[in-house]
C-alpha atoms as a PDB file:
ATOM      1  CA  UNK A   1     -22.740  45.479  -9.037  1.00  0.00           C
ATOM      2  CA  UNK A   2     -19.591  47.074  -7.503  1.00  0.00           C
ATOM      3  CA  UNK A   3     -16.435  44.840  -6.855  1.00  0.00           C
ATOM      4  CA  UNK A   4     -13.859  45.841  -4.249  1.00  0.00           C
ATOM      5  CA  UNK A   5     -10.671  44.934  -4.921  1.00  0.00           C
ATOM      6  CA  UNK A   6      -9.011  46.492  -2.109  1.00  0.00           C
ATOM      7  CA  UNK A   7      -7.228  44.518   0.081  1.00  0.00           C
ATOM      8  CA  UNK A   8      -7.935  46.303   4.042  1.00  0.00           C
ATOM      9  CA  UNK A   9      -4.550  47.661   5.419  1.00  0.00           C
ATOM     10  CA  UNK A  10      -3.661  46.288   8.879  1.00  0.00           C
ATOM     11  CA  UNK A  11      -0.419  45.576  11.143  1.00  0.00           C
ATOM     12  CA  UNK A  12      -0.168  42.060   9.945  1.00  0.00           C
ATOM     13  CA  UNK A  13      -1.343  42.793   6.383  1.00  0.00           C
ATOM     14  CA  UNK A  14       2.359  40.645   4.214  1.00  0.00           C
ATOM     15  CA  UNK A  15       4.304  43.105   3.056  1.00  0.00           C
ATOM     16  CA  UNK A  16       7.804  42.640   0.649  1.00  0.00           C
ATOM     17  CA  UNK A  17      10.601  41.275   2.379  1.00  0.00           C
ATOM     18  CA  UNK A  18      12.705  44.324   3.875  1.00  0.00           C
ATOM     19  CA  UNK A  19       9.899  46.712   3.887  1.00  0.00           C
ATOM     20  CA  UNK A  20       8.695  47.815   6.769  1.00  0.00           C
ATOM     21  CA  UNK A  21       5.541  46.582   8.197  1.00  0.00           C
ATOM     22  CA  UNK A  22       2.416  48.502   8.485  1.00  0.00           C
ATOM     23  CA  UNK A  23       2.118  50.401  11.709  1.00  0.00           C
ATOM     24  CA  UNK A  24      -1.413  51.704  12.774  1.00  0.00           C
ATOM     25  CA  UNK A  25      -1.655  53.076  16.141  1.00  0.00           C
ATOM     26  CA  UNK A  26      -4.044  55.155  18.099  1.00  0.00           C
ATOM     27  CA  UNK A  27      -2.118  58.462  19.329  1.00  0.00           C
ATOM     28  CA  UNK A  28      -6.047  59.772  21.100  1.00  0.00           C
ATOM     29  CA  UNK A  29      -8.332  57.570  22.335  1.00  0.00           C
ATOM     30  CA  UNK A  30     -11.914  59.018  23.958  1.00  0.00           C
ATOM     31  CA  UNK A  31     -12.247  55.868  26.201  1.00  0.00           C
ATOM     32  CA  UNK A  32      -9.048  57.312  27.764  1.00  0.00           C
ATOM     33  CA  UNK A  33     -10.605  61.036  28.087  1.00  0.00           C
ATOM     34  CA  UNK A  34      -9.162  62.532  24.599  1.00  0.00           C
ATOM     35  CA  UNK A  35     -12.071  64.606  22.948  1.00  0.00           C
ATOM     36  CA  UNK A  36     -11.575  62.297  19.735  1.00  0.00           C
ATOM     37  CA  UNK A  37      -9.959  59.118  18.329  1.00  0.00           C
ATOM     38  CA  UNK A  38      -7.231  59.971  16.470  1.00  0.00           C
ATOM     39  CA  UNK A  39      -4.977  56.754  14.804  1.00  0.00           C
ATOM     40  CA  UNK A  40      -1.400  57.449  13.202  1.00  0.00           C
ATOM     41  CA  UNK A  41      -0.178  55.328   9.908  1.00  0.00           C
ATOM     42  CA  UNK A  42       3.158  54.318   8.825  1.00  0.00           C
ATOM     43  CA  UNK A  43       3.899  52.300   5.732  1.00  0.00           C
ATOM     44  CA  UNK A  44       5.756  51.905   2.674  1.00  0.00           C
ATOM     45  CA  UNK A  45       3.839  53.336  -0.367  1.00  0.00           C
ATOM     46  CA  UNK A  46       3.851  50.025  -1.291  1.00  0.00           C
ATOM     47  CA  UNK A  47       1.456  47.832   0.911  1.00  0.00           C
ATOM     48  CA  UNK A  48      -1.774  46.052  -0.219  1.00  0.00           C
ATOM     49  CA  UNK A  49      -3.384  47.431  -3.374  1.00  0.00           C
ATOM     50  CA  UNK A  50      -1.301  49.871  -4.339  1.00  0.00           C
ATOM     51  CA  UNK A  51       0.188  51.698  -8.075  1.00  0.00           C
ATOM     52  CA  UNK A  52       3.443  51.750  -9.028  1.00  0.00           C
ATOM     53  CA  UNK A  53       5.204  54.903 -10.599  1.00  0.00           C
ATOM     54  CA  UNK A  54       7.857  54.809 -13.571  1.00  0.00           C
ATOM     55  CA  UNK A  55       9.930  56.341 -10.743  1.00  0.00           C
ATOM     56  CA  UNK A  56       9.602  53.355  -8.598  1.00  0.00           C
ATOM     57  CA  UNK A  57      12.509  51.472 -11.100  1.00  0.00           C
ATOM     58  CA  UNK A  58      13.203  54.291 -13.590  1.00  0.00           C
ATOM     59  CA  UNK A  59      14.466  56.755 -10.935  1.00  0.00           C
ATOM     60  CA  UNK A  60      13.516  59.606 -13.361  1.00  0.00           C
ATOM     61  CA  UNK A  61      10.944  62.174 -11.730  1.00  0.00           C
ATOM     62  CA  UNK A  62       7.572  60.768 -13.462  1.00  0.00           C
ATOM     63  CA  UNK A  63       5.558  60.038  -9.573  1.00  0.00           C
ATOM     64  CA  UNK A  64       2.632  58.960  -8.671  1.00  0.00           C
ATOM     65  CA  UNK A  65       0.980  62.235  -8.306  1.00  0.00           C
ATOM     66  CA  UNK A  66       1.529  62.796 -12.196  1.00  0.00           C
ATOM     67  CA  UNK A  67      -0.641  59.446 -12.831  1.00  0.00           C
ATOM     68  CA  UNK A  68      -2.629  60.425 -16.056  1.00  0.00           C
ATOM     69  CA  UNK A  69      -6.297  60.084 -14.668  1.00  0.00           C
ATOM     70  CA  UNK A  70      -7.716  59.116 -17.987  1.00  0.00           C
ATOM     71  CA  UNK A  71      -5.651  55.763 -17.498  1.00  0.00           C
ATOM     72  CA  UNK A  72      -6.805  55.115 -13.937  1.00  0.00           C
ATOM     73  CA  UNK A  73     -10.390  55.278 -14.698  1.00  0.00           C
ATOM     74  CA  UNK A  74     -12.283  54.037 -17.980  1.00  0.00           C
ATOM     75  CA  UNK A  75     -13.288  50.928 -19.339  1.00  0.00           C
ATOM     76  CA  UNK A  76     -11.459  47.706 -18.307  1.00  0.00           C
ATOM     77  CA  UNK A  77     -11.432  43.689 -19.137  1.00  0.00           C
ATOM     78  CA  UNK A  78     -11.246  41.013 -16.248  1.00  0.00           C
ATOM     79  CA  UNK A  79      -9.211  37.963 -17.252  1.00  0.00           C
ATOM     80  CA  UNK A  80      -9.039  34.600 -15.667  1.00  0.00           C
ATOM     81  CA  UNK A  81      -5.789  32.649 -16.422  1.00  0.00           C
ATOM     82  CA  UNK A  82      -6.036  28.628 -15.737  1.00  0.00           C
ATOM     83  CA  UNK A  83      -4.034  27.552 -12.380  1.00  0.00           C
ATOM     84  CA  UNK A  84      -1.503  25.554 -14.601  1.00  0.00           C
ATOM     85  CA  UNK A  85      -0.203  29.099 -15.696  1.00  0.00           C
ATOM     86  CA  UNK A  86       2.933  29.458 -13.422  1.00  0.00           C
ATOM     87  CA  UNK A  87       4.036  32.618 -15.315  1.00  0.00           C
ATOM     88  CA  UNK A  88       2.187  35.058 -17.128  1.00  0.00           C
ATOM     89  CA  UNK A  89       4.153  34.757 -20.428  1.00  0.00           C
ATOM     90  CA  UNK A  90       3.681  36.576 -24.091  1.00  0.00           C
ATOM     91  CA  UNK A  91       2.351  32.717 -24.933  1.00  0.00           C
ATOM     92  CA  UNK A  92       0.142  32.733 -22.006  1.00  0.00           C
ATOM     93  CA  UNK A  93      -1.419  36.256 -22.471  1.00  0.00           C
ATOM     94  CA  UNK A  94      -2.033  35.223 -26.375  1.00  0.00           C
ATOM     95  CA  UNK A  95      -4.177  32.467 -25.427  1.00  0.00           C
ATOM     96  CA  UNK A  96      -6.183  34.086 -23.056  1.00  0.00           C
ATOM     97  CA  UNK A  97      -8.032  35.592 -25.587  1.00  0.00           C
ATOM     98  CA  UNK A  98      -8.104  39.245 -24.470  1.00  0.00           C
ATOM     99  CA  UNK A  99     -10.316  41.212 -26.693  1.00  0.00           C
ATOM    100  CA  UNK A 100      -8.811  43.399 -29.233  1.00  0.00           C
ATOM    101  CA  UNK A 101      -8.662  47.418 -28.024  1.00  0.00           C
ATOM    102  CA  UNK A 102      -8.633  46.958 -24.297  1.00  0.00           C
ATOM    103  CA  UNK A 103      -6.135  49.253 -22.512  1.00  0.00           C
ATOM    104  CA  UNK A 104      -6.957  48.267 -18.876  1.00  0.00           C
ATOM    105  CA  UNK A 105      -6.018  44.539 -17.854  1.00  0.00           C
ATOM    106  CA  UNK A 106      -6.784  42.807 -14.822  1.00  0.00           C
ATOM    107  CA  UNK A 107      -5.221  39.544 -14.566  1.00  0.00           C
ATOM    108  CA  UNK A 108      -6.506  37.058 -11.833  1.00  0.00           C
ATOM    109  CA  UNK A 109      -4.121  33.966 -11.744  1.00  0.00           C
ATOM    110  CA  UNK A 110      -3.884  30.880  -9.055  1.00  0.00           C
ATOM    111  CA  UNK A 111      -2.940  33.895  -6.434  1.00  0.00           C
ATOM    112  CA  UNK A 112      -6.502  33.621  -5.015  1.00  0.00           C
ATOM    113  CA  UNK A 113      -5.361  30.591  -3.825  1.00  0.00           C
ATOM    114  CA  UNK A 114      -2.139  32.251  -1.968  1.00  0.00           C
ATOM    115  CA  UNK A 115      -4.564  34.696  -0.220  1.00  0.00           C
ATOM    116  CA  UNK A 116      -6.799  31.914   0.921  1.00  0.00           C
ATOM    117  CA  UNK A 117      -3.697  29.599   2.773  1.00  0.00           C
ATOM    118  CA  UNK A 118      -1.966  32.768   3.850  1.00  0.00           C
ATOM    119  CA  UNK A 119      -3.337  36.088   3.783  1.00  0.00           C
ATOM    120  CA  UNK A 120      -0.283  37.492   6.621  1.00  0.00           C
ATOM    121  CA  UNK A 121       2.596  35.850   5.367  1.00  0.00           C
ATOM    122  CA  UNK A 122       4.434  36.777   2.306  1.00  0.00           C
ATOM    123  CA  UNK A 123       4.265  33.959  -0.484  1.00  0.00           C
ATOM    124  CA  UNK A 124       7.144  34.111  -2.607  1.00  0.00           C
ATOM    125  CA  UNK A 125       6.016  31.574  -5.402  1.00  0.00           C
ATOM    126  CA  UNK A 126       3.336  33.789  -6.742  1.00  0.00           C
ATOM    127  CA  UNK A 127       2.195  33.750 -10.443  1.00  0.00           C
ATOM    128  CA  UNK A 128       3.921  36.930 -12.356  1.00  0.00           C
ATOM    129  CA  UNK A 129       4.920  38.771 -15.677  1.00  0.00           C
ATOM    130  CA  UNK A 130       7.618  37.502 -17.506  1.00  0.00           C
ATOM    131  CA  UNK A 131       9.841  40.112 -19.465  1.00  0.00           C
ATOM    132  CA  UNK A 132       8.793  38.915 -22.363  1.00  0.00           C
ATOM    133  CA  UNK A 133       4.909  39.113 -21.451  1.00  0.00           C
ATOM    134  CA  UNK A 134       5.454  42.454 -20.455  1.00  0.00           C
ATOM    135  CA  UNK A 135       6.629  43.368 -24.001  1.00  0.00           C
ATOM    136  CA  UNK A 136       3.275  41.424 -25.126  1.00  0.00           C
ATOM    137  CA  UNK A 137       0.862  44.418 -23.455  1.00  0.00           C
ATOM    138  CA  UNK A 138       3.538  47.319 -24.277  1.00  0.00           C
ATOM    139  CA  UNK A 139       3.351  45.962 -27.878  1.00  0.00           C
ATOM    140  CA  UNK A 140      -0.983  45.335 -27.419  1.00  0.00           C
ATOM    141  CA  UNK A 141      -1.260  49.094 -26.181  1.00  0.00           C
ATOM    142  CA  UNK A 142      -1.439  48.159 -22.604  1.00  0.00           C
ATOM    143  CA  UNK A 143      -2.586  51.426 -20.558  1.00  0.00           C
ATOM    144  CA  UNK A 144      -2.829  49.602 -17.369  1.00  0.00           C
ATOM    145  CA  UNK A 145      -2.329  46.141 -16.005  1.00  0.00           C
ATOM    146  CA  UNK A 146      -3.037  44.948 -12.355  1.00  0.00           C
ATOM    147  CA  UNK A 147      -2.287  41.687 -10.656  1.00  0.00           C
ATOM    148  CA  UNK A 148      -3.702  39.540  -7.973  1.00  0.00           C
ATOM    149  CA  UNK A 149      -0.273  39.713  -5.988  1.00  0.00           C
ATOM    150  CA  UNK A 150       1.774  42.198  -4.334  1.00  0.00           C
ATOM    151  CA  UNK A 151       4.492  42.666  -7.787  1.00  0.00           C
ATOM    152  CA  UNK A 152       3.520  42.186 -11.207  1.00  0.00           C
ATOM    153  CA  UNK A 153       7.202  40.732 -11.601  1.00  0.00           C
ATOM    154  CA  UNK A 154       8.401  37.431 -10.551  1.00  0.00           C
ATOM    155  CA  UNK A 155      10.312  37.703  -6.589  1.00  0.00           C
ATOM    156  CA  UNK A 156      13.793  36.288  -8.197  1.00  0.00           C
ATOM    157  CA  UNK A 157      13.858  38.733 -10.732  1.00  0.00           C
ATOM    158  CA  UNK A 158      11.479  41.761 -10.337  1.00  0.00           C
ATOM    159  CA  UNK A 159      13.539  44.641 -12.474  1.00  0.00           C
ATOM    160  CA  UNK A 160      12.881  43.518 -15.805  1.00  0.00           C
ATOM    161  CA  UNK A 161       9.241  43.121 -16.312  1.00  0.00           C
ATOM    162  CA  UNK A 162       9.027  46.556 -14.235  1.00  0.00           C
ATOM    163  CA  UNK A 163      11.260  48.316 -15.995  1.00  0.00           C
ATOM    164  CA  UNK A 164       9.539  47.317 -19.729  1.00  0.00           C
ATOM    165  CA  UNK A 165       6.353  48.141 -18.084  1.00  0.00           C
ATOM    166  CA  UNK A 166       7.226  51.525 -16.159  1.00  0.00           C
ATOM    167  CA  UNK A 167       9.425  52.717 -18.865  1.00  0.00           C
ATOM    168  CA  UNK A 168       6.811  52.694 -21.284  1.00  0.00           C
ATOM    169  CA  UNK A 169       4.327  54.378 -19.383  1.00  0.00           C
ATOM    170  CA  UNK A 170       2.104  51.701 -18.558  1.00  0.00           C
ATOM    171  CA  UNK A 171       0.380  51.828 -14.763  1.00  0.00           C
ATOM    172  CA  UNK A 172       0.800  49.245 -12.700  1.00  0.00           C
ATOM    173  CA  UNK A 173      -1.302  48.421 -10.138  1.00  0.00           C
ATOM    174  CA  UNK A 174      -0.327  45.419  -7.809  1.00  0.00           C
ATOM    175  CA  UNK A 175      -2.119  43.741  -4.832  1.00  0.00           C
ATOM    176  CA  UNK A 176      -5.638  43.479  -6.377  1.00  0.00           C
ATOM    177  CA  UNK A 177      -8.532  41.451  -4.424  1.00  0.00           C
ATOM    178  CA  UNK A 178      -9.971  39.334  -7.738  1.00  0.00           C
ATOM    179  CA  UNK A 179     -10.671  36.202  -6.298  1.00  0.00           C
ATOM    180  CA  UNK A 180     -14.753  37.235  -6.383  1.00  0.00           C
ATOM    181  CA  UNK A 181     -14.799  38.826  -9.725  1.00  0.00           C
ATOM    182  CA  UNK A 182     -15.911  37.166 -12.343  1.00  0.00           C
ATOM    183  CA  UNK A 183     -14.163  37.786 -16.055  1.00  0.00           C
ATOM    184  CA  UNK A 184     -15.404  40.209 -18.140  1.00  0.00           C
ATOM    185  CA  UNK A 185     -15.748  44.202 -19.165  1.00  0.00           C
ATOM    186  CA  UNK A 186     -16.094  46.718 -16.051  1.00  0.00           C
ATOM    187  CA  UNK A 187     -15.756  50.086 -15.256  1.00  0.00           C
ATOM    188  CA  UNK A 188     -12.244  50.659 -13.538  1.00  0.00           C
ATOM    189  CA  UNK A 189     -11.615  53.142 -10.878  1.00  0.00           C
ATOM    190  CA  UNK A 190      -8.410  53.073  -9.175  1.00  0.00           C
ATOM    191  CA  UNK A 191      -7.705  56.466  -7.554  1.00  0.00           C
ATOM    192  CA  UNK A 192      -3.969  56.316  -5.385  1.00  0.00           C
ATOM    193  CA  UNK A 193      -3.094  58.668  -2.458  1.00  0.00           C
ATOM    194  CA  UNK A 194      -1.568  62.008  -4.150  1.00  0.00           C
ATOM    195  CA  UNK A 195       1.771  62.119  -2.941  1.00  0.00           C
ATOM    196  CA  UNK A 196       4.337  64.746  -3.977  1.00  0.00           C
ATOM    197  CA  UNK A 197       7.459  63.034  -5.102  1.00  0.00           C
ATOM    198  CA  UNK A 198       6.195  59.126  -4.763  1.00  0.00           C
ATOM    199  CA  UNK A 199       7.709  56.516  -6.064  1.00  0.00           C
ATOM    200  CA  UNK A 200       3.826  54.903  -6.118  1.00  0.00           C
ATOM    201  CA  UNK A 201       0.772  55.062  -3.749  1.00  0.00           C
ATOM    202  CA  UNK A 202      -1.831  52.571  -2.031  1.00  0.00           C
ATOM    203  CA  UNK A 203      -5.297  52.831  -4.034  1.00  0.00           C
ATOM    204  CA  UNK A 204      -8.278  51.897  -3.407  1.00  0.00           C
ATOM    205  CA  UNK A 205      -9.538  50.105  -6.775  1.00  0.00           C
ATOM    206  CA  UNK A 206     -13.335  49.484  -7.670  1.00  0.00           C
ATOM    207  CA  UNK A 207     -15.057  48.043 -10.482  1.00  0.00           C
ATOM    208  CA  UNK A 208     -18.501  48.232 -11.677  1.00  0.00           C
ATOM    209  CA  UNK A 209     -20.444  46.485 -14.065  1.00  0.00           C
ATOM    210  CA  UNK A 210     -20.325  47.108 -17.696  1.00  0.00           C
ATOM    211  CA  UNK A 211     -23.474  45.820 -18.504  1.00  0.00           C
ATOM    212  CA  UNK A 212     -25.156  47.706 -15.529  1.00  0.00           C
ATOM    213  CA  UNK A 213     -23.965  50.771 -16.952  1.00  0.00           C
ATOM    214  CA  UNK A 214     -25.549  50.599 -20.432  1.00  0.00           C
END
């Protein structure tokens, strides 16, 4: 079985508030007598499913095209979090009962829900990492952690849980589609545009079955 968790890009895809929105626009068009259909994209790196890069809050030169591979791809554990969990929390990640030696971490939260009521308009009360949850994976050995929402940091305060998680070198990937997927072990792939000098990239993020792989 292979999950997509890639949300599709589109003009009235939410972005954050301030960025600019996605613009996709054909430039050739063969119904109007061009030999081929050519479209032009503009968009901030970060839009839909997407990876941060330490440089995206550490302003210190480690982009996205310098992503260590070996963290983007490998073995991964899905986690369901109960809808009462408002914040994702040291206290909440300890009882969610995340087996020991995972280094890729998909959280899917009560942000399904979010996507369902409104999947073009920006929700600002989306479930997030707490600072002191994102010292909770740093401390776990945390590789990579992704999120059903578009920042894996709270809107009021987004610096500190990015800057724990960036500064350490963990990826973060943001915007995942996990409403279908159930918890679990799976093989992640998560492979973002290579862009020189990025502060982070959209992805497009797969999973496949552990079990089906044995």
């Amino acid at each position: 079985m292979i999950y997509d968790l890639t949300f599709t890009i589109s003009p009235s895809f939410p972005v954050w508030p301030g960025d600019p929105k996605v613009r996709l626009e054909a430039i050739a068009r063969m119904d109007e007598g061009a030999e081929a259909n050519v479209t032009a994209l503009a968009m901030s790196v970060h839009v839909g499913t997407h990876v941060d890069a330490p440089h995206h809050f550490m302003n210190d030169g480690r982009t996205v095209e310098n992503l260590p591979l070996d963290a983007l791809i490998g073995r991964c554990h899905v986690v369901h979090l109960p809808d009462e969990v408002e914040t994702i929390s040291a206290a909440a990640l300890e009882a969610a009962d995340i087996p020991p030696r995972v280094e890729r971490l998909l959280l899917r939260t009560r942000n399904a829900a979010l996507w369902r009521e409104s999947p073009t308009a920006f929700r600002r009360d989306f479930t997030a990492i707490s600072p002191d949850g994102a010292e909770w994976l740093v401390t776990r050995g945390i590789r990579l952690v992704g999120v059903d929402y578009l920042s894996v940091a709270p809107f009021a305060a987004p610096v500190p849980t990015h800057r724990i998680l960036l500064g350490a070198g963990v990826v973060v990937v943001e915007g995942l589609k996990l409403m279908d997927v159930p918890p679990g072990d799976y093989r992640l792939y998560c492979l973002p545009l290579k862009l020189a000098g990025a502060d982070g990239a959209p992805a497009r993020v797969i999973l496949l079955d552990e079990e089906e792989l044995r």
